[in-house]
C-alpha atoms as a PDB file:
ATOM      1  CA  UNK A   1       0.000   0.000   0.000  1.00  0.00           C
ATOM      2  CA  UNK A   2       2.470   2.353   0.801  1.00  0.00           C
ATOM      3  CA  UNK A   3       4.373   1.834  -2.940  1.00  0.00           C
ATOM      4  CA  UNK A   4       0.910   2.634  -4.190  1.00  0.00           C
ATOM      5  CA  UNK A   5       1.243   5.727  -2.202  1.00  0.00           C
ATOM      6  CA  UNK A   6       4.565   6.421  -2.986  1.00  0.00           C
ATOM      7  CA  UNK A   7       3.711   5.882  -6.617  1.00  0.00           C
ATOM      8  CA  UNK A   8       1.094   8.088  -6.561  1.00  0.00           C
ATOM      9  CA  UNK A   9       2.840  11.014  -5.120  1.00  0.00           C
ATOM     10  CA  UNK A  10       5.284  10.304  -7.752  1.00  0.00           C
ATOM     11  CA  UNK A  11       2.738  11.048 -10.146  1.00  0.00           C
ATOM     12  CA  UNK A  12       1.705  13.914  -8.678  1.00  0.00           C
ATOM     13  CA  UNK A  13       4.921  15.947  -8.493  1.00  0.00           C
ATOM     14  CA  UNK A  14       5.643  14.730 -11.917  1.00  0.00           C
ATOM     15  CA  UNK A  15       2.127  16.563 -13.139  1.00  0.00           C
ATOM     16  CA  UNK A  16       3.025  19.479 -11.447  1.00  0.00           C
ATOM     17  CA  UNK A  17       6.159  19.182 -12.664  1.00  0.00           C
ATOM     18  CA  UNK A  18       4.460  19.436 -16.009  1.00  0.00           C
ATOM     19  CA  UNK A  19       1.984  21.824 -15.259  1.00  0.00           C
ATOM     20  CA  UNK A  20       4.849  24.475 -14.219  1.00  0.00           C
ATOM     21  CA  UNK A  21       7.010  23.815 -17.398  1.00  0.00           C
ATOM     22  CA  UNK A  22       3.311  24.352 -19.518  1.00  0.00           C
ATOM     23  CA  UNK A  23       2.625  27.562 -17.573  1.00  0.00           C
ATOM     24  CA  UNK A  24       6.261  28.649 -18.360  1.00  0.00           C
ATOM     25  CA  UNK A  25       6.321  27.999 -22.024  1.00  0.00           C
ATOM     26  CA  UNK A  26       2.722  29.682 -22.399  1.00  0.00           C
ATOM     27  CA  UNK A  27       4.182  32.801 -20.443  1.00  0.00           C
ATOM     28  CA  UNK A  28       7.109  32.687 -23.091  1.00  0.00           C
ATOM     29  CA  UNK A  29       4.546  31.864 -25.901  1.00  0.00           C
ATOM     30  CA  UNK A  30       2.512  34.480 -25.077  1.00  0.00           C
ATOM     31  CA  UNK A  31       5.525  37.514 -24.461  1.00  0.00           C
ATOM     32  CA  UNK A  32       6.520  36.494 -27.879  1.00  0.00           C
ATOM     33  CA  UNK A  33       3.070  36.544 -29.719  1.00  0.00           C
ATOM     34  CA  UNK A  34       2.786  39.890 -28.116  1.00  0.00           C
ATOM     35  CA  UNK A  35       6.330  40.839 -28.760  1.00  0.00           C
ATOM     36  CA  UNK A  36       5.060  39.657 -33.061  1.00  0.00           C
ATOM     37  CA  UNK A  37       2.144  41.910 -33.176  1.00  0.00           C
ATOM     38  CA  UNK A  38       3.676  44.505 -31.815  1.00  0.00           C
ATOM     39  CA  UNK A  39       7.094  44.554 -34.518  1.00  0.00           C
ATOM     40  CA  UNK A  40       3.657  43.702 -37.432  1.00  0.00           C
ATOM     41  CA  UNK A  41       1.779  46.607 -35.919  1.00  0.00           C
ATOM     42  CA  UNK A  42       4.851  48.680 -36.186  1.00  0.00           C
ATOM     43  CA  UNK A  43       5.950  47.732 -39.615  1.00  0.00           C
ATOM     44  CA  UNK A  44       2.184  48.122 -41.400  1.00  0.00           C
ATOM     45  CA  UNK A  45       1.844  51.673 -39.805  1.00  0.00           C
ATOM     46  CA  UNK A  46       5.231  52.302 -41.136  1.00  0.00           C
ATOM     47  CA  UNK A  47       4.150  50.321 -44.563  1.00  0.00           C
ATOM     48  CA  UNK A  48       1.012  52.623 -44.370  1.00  0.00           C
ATOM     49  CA  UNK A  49       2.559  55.848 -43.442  1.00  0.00           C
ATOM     50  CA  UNK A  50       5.270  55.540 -45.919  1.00  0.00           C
ATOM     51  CA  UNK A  51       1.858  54.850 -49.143  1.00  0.00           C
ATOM     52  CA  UNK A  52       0.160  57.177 -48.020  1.00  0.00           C
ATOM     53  CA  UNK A  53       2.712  59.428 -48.693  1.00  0.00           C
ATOM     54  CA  UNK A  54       3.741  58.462 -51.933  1.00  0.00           C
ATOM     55  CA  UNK A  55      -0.051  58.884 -52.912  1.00  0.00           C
ATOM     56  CA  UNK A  56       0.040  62.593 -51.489  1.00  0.00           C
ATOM     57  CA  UNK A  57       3.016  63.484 -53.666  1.00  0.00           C
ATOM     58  CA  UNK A  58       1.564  61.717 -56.212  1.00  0.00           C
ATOM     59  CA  UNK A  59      -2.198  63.916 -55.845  1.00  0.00           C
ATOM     60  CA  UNK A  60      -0.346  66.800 -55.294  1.00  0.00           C
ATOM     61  CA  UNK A  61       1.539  66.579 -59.115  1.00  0.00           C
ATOM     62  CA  UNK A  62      -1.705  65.939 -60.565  1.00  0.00           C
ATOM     63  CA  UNK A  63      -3.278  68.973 -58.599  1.00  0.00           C
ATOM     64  CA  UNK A  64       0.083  71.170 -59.641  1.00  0.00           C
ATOM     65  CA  UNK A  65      -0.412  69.589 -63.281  1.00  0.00           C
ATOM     66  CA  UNK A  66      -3.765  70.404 -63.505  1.00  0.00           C
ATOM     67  CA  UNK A  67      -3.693  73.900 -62.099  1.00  0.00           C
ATOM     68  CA  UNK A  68      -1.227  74.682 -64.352  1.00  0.00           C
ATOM     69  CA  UNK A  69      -2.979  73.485 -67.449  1.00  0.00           C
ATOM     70  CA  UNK A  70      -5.912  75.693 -65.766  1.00  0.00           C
ATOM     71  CA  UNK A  71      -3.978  78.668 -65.600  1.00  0.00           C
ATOM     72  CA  UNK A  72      -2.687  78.143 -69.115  1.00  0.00           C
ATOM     73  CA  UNK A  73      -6.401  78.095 -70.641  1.00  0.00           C
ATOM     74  CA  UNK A  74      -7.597  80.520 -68.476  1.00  0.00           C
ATOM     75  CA  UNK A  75      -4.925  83.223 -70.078  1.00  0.00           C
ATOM     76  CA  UNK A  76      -5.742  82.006 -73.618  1.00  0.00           C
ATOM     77  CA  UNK A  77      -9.221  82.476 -73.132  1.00  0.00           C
ATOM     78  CA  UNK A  78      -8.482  86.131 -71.570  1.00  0.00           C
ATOM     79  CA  UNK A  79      -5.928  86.896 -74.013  1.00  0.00           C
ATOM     80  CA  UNK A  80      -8.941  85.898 -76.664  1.00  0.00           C
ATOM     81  CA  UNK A  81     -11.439  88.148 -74.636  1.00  0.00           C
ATOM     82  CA  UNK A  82      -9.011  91.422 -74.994  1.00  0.00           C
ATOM     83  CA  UNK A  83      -8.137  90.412 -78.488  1.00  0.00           C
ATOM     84  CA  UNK A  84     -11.688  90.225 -79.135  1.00  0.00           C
ATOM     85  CA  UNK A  85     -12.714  93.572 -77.198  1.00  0.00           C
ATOM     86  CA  UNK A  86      -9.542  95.610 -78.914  1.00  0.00           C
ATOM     87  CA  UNK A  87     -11.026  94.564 -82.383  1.00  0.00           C
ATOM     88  CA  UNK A  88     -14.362  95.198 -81.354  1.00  0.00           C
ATOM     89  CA  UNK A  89     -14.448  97.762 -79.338  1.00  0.00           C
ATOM     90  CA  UNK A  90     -15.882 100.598 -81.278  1.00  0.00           C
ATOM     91  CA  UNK A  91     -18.589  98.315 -82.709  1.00  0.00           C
ATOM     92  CA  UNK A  92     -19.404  97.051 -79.523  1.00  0.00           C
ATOM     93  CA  UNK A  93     -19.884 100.304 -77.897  1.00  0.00           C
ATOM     94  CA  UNK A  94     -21.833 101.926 -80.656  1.00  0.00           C
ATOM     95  CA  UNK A  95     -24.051  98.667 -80.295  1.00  0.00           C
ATOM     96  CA  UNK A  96     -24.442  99.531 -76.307  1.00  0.00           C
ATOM     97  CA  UNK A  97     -25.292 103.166 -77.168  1.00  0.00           C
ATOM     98  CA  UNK A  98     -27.829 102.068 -79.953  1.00  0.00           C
ATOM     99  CA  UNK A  99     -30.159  99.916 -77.966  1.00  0.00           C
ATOM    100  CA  UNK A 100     -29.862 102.556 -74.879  1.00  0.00           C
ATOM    101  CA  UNK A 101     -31.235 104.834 -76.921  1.00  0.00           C
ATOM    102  CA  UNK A 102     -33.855 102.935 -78.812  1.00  0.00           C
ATOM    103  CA  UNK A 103     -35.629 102.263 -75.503  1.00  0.00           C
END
């Protein structure tokens, strides 16, 4: 009876023995899964932070580009507008004073 004991204390120490090595090696398991996401939470902000500004300079040529090809027409079309008035002038303000005075 008392090896059955004895063997059964045995057991015993040996499962604690076992539980204290699992708890260990989840503690470590879980200090490195933290450890993971924090270095893949890192490197996507980074990864996200460093597209986001490529797209910005990117926008920002197109919205240089495109204001530039704005300003262009815009000083074609008022270049046209005081080409057009310089020609026209005289016929344009003879036209004004004609209807103001028809009325």
């Amino acid at each position: 009876m008392d090896q059955v004991l004895e063997r059964i204390e045995q057991i015993n120490s040996t499962a604690a023995g076992i539980m204290e090595e699992t708890a260990r090696k989840k503690a470590e398991m879980d200090a490195d899964m933290d450890r993971r996401t924090r270095d893949f939470d890192r490197k996507l902000h980074q990864d996200t932070e460093l597209r986001l500004e490529t797209l910005r300079r990117q926008l920002q040529g197109k919205l240089e580009e495109e204001l530039s090809g704005l300003r262009a027409d815009t000083a074609s079309e008022l270049s046209a507008l005081e080409e057009t008035y310089r020609a026209r002038h005289g016929a344009i303000a003879l036209r004004l004073v004609d209807e103001m005075t028809r009325e």
